[in-house]
Protein backbone atom coordinates (compact mmCIF):
# COMPACT_ATOMS: atom_id res chain seq x y z
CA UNK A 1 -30.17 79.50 -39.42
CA UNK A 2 -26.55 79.24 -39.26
CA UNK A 3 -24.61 78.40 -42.77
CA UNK A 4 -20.80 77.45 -41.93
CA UNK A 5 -18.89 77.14 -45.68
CA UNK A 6 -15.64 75.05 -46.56
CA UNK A 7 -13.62 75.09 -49.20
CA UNK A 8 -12.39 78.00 -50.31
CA UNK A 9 -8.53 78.84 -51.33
CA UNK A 10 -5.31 79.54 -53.83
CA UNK A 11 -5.75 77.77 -57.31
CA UNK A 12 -4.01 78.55 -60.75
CA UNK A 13 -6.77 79.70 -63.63
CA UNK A 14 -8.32 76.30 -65.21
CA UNK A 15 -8.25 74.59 -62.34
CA UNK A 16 -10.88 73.50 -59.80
CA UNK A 17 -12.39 74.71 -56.74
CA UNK A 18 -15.44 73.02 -54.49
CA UNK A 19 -17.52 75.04 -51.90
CA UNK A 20 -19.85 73.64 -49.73
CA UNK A 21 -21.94 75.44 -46.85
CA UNK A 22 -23.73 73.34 -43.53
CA UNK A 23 -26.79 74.66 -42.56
CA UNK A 24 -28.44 73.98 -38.97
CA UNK A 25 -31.57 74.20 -39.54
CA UNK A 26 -33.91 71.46 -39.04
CA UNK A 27 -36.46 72.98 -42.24
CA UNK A 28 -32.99 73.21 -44.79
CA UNK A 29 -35.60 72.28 -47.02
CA UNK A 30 -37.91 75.06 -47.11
CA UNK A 31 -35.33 77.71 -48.07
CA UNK A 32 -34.02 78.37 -51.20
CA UNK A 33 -30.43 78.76 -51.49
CA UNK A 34 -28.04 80.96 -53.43
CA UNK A 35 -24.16 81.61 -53.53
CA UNK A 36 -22.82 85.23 -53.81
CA UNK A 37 -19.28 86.98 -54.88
CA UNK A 38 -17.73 89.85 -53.97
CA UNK A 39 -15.10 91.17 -55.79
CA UNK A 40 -13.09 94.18 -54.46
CA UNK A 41 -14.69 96.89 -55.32
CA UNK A 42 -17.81 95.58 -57.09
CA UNK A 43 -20.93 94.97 -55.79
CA UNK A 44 -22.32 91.34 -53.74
CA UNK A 45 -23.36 89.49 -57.17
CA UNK A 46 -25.66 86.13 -57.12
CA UNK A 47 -23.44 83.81 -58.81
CA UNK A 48 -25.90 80.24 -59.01
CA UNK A 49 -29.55 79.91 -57.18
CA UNK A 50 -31.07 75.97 -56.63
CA UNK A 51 -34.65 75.81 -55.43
CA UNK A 52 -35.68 74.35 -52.35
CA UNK A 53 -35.83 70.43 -53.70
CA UNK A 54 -32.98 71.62 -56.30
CA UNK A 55 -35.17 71.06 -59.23
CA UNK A 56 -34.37 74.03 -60.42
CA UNK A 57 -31.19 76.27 -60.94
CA UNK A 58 -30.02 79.31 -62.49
CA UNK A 59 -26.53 80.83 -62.98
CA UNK A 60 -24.98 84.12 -63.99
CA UNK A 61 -24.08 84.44 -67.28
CA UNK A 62 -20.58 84.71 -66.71
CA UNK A 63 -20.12 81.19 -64.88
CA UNK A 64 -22.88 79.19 -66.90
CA UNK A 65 -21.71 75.89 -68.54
CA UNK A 66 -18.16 76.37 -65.49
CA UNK A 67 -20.04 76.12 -62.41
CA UNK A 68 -22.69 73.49 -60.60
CA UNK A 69 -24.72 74.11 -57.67
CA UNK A 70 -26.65 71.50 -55.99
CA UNK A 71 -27.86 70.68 -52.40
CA UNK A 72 -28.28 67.08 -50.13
CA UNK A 73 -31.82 67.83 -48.14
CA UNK A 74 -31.00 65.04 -46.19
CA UNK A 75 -27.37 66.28 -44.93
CA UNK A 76 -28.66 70.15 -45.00
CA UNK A 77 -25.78 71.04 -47.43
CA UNK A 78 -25.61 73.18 -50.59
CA UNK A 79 -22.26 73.25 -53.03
CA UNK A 80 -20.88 75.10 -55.68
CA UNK A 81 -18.46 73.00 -57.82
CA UNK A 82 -16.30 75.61 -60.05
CA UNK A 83 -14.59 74.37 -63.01
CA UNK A 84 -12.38 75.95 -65.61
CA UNK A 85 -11.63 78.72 -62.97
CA UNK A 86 -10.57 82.34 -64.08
CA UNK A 87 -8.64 85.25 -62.81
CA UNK A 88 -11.93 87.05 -62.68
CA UNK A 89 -13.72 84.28 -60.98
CA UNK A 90 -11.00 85.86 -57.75
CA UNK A 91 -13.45 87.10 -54.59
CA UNK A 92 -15.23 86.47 -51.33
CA UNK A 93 -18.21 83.91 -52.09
CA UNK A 94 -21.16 83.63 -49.71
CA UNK A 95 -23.48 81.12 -49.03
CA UNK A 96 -27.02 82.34 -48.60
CA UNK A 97 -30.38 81.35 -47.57
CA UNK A 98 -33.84 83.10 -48.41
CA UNK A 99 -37.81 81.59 -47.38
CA UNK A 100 -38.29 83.28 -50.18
CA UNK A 101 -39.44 80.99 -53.81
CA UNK A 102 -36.78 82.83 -55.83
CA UNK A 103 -34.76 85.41 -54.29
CA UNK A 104 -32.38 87.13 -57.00
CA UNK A 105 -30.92 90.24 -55.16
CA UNK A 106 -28.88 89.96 -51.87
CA UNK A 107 -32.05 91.86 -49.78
CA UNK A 108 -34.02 88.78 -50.14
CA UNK A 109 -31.58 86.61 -48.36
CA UNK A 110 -31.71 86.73 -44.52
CA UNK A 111 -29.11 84.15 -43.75
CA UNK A 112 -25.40 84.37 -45.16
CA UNK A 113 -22.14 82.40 -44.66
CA UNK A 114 -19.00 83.64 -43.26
CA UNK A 115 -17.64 83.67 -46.82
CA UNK A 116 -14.16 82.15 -47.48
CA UNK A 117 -12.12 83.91 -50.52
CA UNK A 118 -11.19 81.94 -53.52
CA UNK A 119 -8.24 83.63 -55.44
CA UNK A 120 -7.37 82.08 -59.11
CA UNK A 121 -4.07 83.02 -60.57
CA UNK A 122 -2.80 83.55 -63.96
């Protein structure tokens, strides 16, 4: 599985930033996906999880009610659409991809993006 992400970059704190992430795979279906952050300094954090027919969803607690993730099964893509953007929102994200039901911590994720950086200023 390759995941190739898009969409990353410079934007002032409010603003708006969309990710998305291709994955070849011809079974996109049958993994669950997540999107990461890394922070310098801090620990690879899950940051929004969608189930494999994107029924379901979770989100950290410190992005809930800013961010939306959501997947196309029939173009193999997943996206993370970040509103109301913060200064503390600033780090690497990753796209990720687990066989796994739900995966929560970064060892259950075999597959990751590239991971472009998203920086929000003040």
């Amino acid at each position: 599985v390759q995941l190739v992400e898009s969409g990353g970059g410079l934007v002032q704190a409010g603003g708006s930033l969309r990710l998305s992430c291709a994955a070849s795979v011809h079974t996109f279906n049958t993994y669950t996906m997540g999107w990461f952050r890394q922070a310098p300094g801090k620990e690879r954090e899950l940051v929004a999880i969608i189930s494999r027919s994107g029924g379901s969803t979770s989100y950290a607690d410190s992005v809930k009610g800013r961010f939306t993730i959501s997947r196309d099964n029939a173009k193999n893509t997943v996206t993370l659409q970040m509103n109301s953007l913060k200064p503390e929102d600033t780090a690497v994200y990753y796209c990720a991809a687990s066989d796994l039901i739900w995966p929560l911590s970064t060892r259950n994720y075999a597959y990751w993006g590239q991971g472009p950086q998203v920086t929000v200023s003040s």
